[in-house]
PDB file of N, CA and C in Angstrom:
ATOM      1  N   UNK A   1     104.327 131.843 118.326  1.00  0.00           N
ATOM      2  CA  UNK A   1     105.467 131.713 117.440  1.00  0.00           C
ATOM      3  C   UNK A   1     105.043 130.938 116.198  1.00  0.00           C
ATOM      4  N   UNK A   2     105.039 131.574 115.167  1.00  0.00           N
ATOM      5  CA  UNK A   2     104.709 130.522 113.829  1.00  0.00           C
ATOM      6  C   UNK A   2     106.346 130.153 113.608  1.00  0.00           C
ATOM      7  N   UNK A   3     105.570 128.648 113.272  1.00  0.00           N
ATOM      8  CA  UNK A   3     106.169 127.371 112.040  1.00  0.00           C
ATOM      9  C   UNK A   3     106.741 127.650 111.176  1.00  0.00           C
ATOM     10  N   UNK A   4     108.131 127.569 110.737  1.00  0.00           N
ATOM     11  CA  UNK A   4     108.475 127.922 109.312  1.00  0.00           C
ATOM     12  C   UNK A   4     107.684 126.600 108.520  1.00  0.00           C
ATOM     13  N   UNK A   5     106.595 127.173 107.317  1.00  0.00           N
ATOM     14  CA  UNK A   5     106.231 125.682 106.497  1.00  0.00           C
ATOM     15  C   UNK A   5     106.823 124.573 106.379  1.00  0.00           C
ATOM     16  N   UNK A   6     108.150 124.708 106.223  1.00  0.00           N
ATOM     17  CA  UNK A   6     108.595 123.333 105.935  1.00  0.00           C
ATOM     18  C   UNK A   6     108.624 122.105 107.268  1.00  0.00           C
ATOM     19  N   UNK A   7     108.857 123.013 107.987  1.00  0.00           N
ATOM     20  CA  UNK A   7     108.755 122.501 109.701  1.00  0.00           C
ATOM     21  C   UNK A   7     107.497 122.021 109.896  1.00  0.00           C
ATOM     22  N   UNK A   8     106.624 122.285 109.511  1.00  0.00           N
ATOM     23  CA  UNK A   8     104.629 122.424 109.981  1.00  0.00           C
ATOM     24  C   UNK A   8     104.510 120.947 109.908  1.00  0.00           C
ATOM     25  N   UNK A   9     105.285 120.167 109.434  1.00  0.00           N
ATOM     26  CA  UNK A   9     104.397 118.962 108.957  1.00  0.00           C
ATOM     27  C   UNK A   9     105.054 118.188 110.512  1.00  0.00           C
ATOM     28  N   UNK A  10     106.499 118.534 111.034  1.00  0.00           N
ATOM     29  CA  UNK A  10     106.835 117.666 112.317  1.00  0.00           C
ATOM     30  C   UNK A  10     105.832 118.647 113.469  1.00  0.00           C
ATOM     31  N   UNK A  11     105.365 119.636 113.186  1.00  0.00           N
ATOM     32  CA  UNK A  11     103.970 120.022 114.344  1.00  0.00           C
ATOM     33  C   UNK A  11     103.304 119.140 114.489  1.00  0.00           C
ATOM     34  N   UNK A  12     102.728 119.314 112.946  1.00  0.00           N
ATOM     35  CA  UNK A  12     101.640 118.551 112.941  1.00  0.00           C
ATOM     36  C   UNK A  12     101.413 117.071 113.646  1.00  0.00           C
ATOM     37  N   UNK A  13     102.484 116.669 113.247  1.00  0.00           N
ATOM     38  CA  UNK A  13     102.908 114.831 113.566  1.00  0.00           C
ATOM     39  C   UNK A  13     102.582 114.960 115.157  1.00  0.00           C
ATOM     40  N   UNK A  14     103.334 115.645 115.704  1.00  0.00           N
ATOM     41  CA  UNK A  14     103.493 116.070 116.949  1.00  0.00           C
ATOM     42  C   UNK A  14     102.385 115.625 118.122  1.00  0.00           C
ATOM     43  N   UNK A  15     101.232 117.002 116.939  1.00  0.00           N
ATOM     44  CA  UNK A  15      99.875 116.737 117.735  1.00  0.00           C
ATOM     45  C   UNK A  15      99.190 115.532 117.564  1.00  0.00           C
ATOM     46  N   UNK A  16      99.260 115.113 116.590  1.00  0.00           N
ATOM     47  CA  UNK A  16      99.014 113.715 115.715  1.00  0.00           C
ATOM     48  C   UNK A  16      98.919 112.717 116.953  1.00  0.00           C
ATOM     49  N   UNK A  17     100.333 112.797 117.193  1.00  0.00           N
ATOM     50  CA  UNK A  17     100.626 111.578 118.322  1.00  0.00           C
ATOM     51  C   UNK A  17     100.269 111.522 119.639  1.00  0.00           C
ATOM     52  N   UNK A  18      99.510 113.130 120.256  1.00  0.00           N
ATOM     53  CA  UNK A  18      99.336 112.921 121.307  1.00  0.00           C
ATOM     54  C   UNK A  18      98.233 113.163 121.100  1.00  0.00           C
ATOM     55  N   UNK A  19      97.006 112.989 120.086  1.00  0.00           N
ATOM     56  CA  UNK A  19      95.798 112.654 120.133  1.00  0.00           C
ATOM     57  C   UNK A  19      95.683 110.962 119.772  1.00  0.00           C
ATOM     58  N   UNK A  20      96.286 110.536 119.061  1.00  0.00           N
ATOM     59  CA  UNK A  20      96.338 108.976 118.949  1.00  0.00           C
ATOM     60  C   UNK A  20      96.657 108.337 120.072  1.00  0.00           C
ATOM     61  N   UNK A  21      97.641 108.520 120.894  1.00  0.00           N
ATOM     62  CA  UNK A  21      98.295 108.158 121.906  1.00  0.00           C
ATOM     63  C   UNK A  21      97.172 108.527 123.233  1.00  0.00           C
ATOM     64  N   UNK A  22      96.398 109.133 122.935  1.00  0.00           N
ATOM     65  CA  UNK A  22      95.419 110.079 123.985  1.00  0.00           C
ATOM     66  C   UNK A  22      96.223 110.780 125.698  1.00  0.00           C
ATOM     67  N   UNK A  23      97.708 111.407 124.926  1.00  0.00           N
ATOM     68  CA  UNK A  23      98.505 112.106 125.955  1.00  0.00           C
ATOM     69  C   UNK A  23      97.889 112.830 127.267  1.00  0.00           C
ATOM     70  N   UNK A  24      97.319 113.383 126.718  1.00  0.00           N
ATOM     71  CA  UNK A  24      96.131 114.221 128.256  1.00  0.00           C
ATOM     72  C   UNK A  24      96.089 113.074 129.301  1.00  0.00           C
ATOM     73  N   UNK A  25      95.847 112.103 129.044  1.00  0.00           N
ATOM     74  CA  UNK A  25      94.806 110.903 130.176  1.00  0.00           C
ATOM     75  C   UNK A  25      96.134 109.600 130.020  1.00  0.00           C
ATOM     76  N   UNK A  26      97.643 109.916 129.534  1.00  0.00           N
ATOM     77  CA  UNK A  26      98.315 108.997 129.888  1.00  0.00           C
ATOM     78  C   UNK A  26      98.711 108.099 130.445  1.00  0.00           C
ATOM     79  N   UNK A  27      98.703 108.543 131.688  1.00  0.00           N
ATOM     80  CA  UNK A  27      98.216 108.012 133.158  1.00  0.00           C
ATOM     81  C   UNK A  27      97.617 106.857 133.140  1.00  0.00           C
ATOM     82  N   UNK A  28      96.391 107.053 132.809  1.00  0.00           N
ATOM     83  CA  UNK A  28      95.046 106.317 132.784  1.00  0.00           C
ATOM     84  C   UNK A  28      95.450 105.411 131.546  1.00  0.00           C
ATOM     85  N   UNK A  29      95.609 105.735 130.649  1.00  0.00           N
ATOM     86  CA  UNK A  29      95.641 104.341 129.243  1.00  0.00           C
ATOM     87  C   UNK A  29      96.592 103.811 129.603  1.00  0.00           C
ATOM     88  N   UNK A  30      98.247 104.538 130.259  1.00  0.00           N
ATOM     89  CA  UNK A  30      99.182 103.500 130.222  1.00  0.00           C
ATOM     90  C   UNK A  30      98.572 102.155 131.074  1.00  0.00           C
ATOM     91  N   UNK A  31      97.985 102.537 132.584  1.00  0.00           N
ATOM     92  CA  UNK A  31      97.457 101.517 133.255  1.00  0.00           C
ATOM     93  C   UNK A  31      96.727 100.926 132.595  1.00  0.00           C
ATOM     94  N   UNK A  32      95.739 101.407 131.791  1.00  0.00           N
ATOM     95  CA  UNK A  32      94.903  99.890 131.408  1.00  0.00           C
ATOM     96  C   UNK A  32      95.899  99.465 129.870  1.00  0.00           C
ATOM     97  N   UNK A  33      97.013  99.744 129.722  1.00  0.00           N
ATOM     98  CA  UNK A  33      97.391  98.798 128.583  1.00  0.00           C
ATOM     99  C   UNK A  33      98.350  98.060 129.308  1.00  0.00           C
ATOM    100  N   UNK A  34      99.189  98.366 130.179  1.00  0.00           N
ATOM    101  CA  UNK A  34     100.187  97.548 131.037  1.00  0.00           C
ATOM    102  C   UNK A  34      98.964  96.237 131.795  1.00  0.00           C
ATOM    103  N   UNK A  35      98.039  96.132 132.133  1.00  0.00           N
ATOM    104  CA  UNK A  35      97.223  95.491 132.872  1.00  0.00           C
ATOM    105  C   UNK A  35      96.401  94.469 131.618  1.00  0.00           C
ATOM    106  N   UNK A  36      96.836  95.075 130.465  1.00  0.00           N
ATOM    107  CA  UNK A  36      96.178  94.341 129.557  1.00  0.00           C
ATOM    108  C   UNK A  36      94.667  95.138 129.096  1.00  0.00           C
ATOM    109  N   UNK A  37      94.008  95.756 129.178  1.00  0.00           N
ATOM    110  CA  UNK A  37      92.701  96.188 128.983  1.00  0.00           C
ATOM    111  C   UNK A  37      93.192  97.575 127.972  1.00  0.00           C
ATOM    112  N   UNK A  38      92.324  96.773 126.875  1.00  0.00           N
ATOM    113  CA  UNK A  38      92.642  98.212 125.470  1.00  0.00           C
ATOM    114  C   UNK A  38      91.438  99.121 125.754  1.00  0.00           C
ATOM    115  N   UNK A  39      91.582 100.333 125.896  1.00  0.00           N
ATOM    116  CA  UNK A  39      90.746 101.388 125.812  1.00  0.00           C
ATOM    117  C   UNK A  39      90.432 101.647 124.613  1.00  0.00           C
ATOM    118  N   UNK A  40      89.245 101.523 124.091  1.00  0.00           N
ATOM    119  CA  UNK A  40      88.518 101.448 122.936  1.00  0.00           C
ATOM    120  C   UNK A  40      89.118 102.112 121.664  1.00  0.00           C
ATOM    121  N   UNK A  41      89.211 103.540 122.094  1.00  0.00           N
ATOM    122  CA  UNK A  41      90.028 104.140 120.510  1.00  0.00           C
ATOM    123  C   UNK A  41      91.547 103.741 120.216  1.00  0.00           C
ATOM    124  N   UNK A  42      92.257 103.080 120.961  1.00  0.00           N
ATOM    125  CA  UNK A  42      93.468 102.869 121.286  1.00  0.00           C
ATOM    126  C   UNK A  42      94.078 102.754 119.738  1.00  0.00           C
ATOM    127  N   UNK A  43      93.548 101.030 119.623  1.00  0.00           N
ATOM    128  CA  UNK A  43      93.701 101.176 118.037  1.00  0.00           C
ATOM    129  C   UNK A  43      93.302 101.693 117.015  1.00  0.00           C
ATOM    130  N   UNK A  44      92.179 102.315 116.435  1.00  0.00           N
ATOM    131  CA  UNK A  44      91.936 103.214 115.685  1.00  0.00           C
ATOM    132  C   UNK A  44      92.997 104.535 115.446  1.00  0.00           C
ATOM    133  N   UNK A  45      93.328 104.840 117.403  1.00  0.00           N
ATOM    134  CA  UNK A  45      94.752 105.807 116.830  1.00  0.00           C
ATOM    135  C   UNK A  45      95.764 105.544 116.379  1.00  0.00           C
ATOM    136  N   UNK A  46      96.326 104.386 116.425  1.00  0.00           N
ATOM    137  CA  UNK A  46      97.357 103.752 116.115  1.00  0.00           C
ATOM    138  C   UNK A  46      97.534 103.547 114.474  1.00  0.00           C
ATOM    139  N   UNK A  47      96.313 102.680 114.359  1.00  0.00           N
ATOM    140  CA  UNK A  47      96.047 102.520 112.774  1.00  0.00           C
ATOM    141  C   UNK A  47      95.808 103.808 112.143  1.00  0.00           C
ATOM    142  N   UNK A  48      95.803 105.029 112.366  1.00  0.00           N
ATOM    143  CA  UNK A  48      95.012 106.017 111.915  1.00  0.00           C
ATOM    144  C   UNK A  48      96.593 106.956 111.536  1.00  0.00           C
ATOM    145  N   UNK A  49      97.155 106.648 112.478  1.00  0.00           N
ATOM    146  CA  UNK A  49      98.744 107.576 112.718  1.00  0.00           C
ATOM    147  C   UNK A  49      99.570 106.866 111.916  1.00  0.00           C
ATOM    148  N   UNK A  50      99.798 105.262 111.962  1.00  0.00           N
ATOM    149  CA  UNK A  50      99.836 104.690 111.274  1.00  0.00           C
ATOM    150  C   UNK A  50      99.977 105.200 109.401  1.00  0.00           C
ATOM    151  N   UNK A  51      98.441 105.225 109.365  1.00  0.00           N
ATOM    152  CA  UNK A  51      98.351 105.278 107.679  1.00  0.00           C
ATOM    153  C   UNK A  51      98.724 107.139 107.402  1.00  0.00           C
ATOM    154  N   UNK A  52      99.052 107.596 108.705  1.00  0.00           N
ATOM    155  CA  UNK A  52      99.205 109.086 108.390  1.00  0.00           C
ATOM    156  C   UNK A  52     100.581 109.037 107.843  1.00  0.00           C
ATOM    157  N   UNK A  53     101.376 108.607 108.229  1.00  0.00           N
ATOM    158  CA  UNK A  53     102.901 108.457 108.425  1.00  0.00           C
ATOM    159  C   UNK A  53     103.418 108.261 107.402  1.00  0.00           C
ATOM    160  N   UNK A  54     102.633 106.874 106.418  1.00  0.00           N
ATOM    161  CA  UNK A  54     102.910 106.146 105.700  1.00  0.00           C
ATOM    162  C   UNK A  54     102.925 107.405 104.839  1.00  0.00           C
ATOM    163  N   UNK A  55     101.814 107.710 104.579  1.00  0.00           N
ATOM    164  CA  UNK A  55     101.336 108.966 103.121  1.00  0.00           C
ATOM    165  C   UNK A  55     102.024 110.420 103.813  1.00  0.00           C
ATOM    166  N   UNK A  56     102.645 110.417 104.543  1.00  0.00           N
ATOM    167  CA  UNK A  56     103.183 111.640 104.820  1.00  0.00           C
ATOM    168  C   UNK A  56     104.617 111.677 103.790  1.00  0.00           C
ATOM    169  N   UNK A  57     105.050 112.324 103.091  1.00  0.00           N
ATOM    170  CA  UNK A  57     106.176 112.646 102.570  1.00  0.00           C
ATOM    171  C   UNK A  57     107.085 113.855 103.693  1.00  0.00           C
ATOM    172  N   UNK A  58     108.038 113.304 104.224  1.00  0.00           N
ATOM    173  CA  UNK A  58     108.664 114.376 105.060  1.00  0.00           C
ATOM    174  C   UNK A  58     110.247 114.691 104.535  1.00  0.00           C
ATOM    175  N   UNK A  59     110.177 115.691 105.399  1.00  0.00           N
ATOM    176  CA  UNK A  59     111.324 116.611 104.450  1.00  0.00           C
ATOM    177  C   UNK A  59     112.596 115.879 104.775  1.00  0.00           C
ATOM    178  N   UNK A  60     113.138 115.499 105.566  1.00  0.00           N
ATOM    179  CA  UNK A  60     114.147 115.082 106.110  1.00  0.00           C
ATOM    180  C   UNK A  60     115.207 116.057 106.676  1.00  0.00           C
ATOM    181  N   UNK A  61     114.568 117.467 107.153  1.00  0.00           N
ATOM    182  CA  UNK A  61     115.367 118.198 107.839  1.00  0.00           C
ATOM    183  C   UNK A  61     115.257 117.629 109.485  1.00  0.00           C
ATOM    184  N   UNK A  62     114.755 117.128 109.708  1.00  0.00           N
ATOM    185  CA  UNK A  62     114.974 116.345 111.185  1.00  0.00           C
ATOM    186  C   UNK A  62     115.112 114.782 111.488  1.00  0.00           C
ATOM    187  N   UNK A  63     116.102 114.143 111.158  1.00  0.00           N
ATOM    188  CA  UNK A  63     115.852 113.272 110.444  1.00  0.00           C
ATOM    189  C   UNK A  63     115.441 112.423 111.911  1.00  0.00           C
ATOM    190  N   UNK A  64     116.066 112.511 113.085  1.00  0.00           N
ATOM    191  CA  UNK A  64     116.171 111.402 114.450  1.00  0.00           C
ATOM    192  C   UNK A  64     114.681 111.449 114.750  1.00  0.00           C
ATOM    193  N   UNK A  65     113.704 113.219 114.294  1.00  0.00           N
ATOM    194  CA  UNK A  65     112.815 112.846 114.739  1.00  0.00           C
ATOM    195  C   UNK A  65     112.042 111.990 114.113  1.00  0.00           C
ATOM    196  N   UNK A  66     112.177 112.262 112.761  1.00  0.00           N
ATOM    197  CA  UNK A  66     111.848 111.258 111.896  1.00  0.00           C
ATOM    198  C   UNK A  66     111.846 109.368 112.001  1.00  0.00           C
ATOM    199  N   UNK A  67     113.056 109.395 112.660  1.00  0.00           N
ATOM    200  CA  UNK A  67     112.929 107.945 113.042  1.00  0.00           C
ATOM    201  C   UNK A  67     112.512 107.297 114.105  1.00  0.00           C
ATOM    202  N   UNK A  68     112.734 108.499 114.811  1.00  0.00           N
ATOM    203  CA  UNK A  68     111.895 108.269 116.658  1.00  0.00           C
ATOM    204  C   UNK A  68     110.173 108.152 116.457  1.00  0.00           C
ATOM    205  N   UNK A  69     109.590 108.990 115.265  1.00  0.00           N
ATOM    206  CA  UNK A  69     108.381 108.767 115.194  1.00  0.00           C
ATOM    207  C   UNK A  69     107.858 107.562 114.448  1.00  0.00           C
ATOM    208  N   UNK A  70     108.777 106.783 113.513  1.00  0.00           N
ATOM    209  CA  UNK A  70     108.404 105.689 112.927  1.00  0.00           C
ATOM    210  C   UNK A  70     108.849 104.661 114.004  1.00  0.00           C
ATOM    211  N   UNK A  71     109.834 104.679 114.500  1.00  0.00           N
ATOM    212  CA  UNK A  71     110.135 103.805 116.081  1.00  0.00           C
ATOM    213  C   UNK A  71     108.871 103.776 116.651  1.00  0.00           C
ATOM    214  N   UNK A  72     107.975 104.799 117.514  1.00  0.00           N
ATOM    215  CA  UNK A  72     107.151 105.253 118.158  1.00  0.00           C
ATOM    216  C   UNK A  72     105.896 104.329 117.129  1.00  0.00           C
ATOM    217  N   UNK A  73     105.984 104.198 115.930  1.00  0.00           N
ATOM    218  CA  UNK A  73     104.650 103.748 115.349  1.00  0.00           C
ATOM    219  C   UNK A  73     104.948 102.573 115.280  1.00  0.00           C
ATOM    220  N   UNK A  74     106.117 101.964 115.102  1.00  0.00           N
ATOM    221  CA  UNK A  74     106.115 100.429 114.795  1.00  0.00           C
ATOM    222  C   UNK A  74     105.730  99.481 115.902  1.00  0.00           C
ATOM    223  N   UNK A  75     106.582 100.462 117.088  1.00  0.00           N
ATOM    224  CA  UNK A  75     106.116  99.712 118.950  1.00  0.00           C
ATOM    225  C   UNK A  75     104.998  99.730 118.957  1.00  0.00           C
ATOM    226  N   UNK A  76     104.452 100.766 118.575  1.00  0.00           N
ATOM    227  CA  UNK A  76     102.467 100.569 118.708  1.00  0.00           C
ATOM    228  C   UNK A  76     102.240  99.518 118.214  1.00  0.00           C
ATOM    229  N   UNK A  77     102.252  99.303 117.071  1.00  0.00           N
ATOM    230  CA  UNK A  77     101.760  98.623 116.156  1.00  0.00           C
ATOM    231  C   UNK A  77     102.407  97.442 116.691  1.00  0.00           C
ATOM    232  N   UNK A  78     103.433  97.252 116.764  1.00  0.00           N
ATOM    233  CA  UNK A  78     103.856  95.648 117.585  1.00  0.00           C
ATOM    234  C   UNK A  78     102.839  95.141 118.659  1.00  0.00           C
ATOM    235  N   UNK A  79     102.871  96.299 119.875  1.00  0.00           N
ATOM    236  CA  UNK A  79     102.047  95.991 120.832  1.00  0.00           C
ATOM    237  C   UNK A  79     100.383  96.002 121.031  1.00  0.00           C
ATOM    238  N   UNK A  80     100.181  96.566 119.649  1.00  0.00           N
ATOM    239  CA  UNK A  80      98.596  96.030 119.278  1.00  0.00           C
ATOM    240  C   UNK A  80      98.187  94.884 118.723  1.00  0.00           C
ATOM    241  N   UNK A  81      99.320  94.646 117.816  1.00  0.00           N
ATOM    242  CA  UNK A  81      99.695  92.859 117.375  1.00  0.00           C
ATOM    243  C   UNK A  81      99.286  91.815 118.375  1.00  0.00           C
ATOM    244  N   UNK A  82     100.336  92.267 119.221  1.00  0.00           N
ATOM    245  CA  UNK A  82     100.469  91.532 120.521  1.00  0.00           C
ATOM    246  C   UNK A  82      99.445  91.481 121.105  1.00  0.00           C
ATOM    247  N   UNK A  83      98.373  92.341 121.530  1.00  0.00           N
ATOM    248  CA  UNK A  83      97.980  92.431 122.746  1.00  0.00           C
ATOM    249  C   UNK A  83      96.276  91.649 121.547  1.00  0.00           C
ATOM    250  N   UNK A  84      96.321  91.953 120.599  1.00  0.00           N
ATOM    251  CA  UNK A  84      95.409  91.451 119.714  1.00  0.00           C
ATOM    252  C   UNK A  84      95.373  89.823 119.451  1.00  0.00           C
ATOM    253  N   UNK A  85      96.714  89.323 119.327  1.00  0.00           N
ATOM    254  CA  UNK A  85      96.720  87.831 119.307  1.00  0.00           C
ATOM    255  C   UNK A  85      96.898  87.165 120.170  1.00  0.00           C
ATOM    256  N   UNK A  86      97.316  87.694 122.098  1.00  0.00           N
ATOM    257  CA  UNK A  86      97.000  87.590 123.016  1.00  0.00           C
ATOM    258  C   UNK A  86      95.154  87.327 122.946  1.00  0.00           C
ATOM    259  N   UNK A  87      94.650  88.266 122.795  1.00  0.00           N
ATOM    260  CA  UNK A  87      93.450  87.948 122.857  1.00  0.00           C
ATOM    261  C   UNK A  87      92.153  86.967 122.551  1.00  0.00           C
ATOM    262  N   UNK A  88      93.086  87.338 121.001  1.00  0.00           N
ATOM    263  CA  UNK A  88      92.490  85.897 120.389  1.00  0.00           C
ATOM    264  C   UNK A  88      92.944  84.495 120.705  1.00  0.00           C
ATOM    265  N   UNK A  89      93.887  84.236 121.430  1.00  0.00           N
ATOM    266  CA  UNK A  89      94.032  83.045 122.043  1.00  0.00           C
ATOM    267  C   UNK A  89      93.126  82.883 122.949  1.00  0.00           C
ATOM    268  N   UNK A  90      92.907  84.211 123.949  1.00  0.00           N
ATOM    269  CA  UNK A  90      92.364  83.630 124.912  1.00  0.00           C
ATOM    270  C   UNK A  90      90.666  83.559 124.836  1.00  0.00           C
ATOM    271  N   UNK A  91      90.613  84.055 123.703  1.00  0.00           N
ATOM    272  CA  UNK A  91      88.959  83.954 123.533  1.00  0.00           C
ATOM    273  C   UNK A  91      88.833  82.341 122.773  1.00  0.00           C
ATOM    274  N   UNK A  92      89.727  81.763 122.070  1.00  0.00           N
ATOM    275  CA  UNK A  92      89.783  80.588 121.632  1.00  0.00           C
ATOM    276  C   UNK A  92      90.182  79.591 122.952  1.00  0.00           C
ATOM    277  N   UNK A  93      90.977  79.808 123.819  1.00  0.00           N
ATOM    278  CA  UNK A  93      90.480  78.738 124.935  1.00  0.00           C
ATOM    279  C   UNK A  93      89.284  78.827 125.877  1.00  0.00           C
ATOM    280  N   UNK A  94      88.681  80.397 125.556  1.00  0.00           N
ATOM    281  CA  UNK A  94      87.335  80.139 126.476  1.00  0.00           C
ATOM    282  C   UNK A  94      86.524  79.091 126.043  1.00  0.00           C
ATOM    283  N   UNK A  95      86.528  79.609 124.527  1.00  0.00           N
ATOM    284  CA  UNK A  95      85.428  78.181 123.141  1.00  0.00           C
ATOM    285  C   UNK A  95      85.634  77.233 123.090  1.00  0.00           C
ATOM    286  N   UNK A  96      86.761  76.714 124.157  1.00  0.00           N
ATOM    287  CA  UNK A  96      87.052  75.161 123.917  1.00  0.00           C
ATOM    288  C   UNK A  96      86.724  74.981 125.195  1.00  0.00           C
TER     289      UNK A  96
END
């Protein structure tokens, strides 16, 4: 079934998110991020979807998805915050 163009760009996003998110192996990353342990590309997708989003101009014919996907990027981005200055604490009480 093709995309009407104007639509192509919430595809796109689509796939976007479940290669950033690494959807296939969900399973597996949710456990090691609930447990605390970042799987290496984690953030790179985040930051990467991130700066996609930003420079994306979207149409605003969908708008909830529109906000469900900036919802969806900000929680990332919160919980990479988090799980990042978590870290750095605890690498600063190992050094002490």
């Amino acid at each position: 079934m093709k995309t009407h163009p104007e639509l192509q760009i919430y595809q796109d996003f689509i796939d976007r998110v479940a290669i950033s998110l690494d959807l296939e192996r969900w399973e597996r990353v949710s456990d090691c991020l609930f447990r605390q342990i970042m799987p290496v590309d984690f953030p790179d997708g985040i930051y990467q979807l991130d700066l996609e989003l930003f420079r994306a101009i979207l149409p605003g014919r969908m708008p909830e998805f529109e906000e469900s996907l900036k919802n969806l990027v900000a929680r990332s981005r919160a919980y990479l915050e988090y799980y990042l200055s978590d870290a750095e604490n605890a690498q600063e009480t190992l050094a002490s």
